[in-house]
C-alpha atoms as a PDB file:
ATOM      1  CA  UNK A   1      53.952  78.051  87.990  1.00  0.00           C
ATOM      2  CA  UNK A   2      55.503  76.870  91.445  1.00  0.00           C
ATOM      3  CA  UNK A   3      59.093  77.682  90.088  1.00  0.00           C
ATOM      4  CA  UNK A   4      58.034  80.998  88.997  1.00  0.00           C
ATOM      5  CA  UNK A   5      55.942  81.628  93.100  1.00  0.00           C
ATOM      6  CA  UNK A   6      59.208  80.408  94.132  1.00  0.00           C
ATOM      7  CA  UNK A   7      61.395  82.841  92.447  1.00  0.00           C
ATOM      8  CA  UNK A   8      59.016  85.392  93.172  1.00  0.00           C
ATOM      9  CA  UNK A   9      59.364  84.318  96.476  1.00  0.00           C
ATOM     10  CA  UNK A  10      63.204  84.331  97.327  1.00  0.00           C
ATOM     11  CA  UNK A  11      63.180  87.347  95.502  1.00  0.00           C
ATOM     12  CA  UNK A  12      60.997  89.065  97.735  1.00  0.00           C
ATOM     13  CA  UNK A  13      62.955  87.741 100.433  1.00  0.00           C
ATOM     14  CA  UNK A  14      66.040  88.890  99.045  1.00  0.00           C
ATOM     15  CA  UNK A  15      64.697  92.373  98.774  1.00  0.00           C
ATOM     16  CA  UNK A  16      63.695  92.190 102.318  1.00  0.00           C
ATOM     17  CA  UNK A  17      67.131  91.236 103.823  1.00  0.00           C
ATOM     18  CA  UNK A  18      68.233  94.140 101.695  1.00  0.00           C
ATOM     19  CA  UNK A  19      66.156  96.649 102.594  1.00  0.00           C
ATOM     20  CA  UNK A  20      66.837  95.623 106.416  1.00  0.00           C
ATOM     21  CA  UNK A  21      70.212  93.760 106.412  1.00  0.00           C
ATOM     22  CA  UNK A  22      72.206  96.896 105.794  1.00  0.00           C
ATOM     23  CA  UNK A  23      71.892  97.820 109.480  1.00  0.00           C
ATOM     24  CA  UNK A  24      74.410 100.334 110.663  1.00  0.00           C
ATOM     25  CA  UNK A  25      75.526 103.741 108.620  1.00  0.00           C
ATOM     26  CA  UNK A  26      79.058 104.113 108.943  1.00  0.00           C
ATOM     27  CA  UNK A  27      78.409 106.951 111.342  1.00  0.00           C
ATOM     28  CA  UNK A  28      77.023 104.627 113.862  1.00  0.00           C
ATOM     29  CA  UNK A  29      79.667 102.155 113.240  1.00  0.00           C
ATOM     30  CA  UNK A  30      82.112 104.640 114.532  1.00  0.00           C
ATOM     31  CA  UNK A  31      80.741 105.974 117.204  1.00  0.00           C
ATOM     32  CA  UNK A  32      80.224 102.136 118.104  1.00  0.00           C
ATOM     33  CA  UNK A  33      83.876 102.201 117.810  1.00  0.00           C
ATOM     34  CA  UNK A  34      84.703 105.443 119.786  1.00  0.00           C
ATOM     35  CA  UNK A  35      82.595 103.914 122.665  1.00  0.00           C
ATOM     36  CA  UNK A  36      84.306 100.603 122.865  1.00  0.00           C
ATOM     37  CA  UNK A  37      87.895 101.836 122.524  1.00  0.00           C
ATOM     38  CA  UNK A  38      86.491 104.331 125.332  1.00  0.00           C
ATOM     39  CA  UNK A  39      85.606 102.033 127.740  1.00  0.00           C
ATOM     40  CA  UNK A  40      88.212  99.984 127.032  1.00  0.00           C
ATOM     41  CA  UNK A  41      90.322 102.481 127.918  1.00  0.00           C
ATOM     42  CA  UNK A  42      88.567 102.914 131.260  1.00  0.00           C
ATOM     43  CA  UNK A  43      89.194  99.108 131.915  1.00  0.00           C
ATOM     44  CA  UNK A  44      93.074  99.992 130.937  1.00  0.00           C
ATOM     45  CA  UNK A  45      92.821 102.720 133.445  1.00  0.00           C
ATOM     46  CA  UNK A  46      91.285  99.990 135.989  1.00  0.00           C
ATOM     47  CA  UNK A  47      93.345  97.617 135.580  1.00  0.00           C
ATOM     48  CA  UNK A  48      96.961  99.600 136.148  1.00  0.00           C
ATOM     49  CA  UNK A  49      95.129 101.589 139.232  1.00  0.00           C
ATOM     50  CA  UNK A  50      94.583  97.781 140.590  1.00  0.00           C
ATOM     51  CA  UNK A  51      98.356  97.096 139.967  1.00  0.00           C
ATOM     52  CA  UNK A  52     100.300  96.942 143.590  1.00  0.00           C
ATOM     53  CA  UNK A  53     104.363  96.340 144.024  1.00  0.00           C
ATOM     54  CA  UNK A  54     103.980  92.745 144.317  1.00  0.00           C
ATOM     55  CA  UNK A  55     101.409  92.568 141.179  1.00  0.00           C
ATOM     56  CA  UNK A  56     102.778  94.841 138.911  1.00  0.00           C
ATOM     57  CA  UNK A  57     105.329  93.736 136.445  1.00  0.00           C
ATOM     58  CA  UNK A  58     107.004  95.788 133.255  1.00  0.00           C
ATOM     59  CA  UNK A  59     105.399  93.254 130.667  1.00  0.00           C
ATOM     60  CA  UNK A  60     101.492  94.005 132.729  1.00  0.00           C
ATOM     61  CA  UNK A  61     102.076  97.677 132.296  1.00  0.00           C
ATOM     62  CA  UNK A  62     103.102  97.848 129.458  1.00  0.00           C
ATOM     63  CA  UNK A  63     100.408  95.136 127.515  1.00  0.00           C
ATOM     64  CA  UNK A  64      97.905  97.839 129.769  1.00  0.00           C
ATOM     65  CA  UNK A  65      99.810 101.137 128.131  1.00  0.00           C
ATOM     66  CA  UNK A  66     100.032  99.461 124.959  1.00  0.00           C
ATOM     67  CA  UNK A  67      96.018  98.754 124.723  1.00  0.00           C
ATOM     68  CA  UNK A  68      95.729 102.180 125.371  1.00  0.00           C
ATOM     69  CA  UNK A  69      97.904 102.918 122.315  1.00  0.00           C
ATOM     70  CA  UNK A  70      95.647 100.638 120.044  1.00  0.00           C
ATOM     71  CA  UNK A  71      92.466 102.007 121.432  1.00  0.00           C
ATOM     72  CA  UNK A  72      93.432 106.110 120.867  1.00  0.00           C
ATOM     73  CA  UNK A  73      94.543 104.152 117.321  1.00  0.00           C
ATOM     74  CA  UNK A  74      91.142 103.209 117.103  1.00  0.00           C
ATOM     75  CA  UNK A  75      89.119 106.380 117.938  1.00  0.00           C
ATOM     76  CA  UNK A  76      91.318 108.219 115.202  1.00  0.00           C
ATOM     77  CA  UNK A  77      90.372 105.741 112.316  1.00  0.00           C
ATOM     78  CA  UNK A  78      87.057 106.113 113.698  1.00  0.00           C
ATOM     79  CA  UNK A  79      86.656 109.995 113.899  1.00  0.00           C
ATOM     80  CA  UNK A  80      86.269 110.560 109.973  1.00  0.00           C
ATOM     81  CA  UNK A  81      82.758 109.108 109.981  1.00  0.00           C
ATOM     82  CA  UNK A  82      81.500 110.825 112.346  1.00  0.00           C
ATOM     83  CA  UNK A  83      79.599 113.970 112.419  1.00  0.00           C
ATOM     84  CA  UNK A  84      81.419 117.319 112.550  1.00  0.00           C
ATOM     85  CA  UNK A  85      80.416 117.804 116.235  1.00  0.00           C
ATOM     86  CA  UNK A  86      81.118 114.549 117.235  1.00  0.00           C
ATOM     87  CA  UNK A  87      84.272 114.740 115.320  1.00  0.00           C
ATOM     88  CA  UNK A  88      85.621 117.602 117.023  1.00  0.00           C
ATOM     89  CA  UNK A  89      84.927 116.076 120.507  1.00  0.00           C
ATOM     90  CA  UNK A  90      86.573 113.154 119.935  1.00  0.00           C
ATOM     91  CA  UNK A  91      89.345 114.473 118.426  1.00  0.00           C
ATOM     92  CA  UNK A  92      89.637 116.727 120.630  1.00  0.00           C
ATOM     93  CA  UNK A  93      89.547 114.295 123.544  1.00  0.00           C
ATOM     94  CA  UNK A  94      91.820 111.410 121.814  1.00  0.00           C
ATOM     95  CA  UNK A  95      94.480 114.673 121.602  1.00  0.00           C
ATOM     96  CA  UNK A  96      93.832 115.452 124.758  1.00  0.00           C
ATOM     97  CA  UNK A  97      94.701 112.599 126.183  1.00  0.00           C
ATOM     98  CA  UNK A  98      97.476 111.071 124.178  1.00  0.00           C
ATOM     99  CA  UNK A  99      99.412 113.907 125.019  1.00  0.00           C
ATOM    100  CA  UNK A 100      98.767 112.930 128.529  1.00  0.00           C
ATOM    101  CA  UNK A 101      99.241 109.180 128.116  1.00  0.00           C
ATOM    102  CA  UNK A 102     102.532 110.182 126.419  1.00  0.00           C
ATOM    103  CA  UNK A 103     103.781 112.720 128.784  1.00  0.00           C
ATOM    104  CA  UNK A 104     102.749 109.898 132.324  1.00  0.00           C
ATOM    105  CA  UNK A 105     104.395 106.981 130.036  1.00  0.00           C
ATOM    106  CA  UNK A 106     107.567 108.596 129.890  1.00  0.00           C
ATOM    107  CA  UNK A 107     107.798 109.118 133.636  1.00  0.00           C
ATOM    108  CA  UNK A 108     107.191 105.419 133.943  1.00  0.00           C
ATOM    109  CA  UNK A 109     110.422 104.540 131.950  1.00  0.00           C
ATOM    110  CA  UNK A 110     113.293 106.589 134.087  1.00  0.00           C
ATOM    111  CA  UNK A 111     115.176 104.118 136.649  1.00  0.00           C
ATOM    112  CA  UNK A 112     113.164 104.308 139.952  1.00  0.00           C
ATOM    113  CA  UNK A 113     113.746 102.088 143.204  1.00  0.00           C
ATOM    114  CA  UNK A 114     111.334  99.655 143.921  1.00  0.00           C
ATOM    115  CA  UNK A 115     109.189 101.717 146.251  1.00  0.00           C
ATOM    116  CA  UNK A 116     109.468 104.353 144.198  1.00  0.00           C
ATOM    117  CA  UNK A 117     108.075 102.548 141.180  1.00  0.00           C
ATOM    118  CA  UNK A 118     105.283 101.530 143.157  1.00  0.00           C
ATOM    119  CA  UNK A 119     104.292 105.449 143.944  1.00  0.00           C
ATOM    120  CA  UNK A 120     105.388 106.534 140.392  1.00  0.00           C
ATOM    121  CA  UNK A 121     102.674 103.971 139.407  1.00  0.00           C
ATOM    122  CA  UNK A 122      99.938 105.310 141.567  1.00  0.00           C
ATOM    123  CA  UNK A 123     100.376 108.239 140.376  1.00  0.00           C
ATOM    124  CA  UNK A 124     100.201 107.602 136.919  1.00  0.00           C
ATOM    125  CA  UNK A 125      97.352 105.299 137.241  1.00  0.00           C
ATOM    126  CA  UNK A 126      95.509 108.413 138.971  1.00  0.00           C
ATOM    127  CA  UNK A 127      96.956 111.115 136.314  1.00  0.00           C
ATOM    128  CA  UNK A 128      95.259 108.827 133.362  1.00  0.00           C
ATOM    129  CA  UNK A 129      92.094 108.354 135.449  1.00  0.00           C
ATOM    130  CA  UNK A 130      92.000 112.406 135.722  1.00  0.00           C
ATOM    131  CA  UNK A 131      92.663 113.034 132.267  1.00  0.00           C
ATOM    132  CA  UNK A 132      90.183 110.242 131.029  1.00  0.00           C
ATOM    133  CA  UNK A 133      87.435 112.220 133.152  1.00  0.00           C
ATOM    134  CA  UNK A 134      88.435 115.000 131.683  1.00  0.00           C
ATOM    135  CA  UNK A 135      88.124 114.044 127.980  1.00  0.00           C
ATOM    136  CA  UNK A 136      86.679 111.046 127.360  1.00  0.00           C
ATOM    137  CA  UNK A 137      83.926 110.689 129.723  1.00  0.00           C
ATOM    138  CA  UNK A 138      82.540 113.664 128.352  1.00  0.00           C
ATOM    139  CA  UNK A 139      81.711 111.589 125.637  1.00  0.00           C
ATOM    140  CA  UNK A 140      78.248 110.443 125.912  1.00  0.00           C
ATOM    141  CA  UNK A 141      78.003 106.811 124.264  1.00  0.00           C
ATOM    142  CA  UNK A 142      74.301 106.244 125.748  1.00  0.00           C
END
């Protein structure tokens, strides 16, 4: 009789964690995903603006670029379990702004003096801040 209270027991248990353990829907999972690789973006975008000539090196800017990269990565694989809406903003957005990242990445790369690289980088750091306002604070993650 104990072994069979027991049994009952974990098996109620078992239901329990079940029931409640599954926790997330896929949908929220992504846009749990969307809003981290967002706002790590933002840090990204913090980080290079804090960059000055005698701070910023090619291997920093790049690692900082190159988060970017896995973060827009990450909102794509994301986007298909989201809602249509939502899907259409943030694809929209992550569009958006590649094209952006890609277009103020290349500018980085051509030879520049050393003062010059330190203005080209200014003004990159402020071109990604713009076009992160633009799309992907428009985003709400609240």
């Amino acid at each position: 009789m104990l072994i069979v209270r027991t049994l009952a027991l974990v098996a109620l248990l078992l239901v329990a964690v079940a029931v409640t353990g599954c926790g997330e829907s896929d949908e929220e999972k992504a846009q749990n995903q969307v809003c981290d690789a967002r706002d790590d973006i933002q840090t990204q975008i913090n980080d290079l603006s804090n960059l000055t000539l005698s701070t910023a090196t090619v291997d920093a800017v790049q690692e900082n670029l190159s988060a970017i990269q896995d973060d827009l990565m990450e909102i794509a694989n994301a986007q298909g379990d989201l809602n249509e809406d939502r899907k259409q903003q943030v694809q929209s957005a992550n569009q958006e702004f590649k094209s952006q990242l890609d277009s103020i990445a290349s500018g980085l790369t051509s030879n520049l003096s050393l003062s010059g690289a330190q203005q080209k980088l200014t003004d990159a750091a402020q071109q990604l801040a713009s076009s992160y306002k633009d799309t992907f604070a428009t985003i709400d993650c609240d």
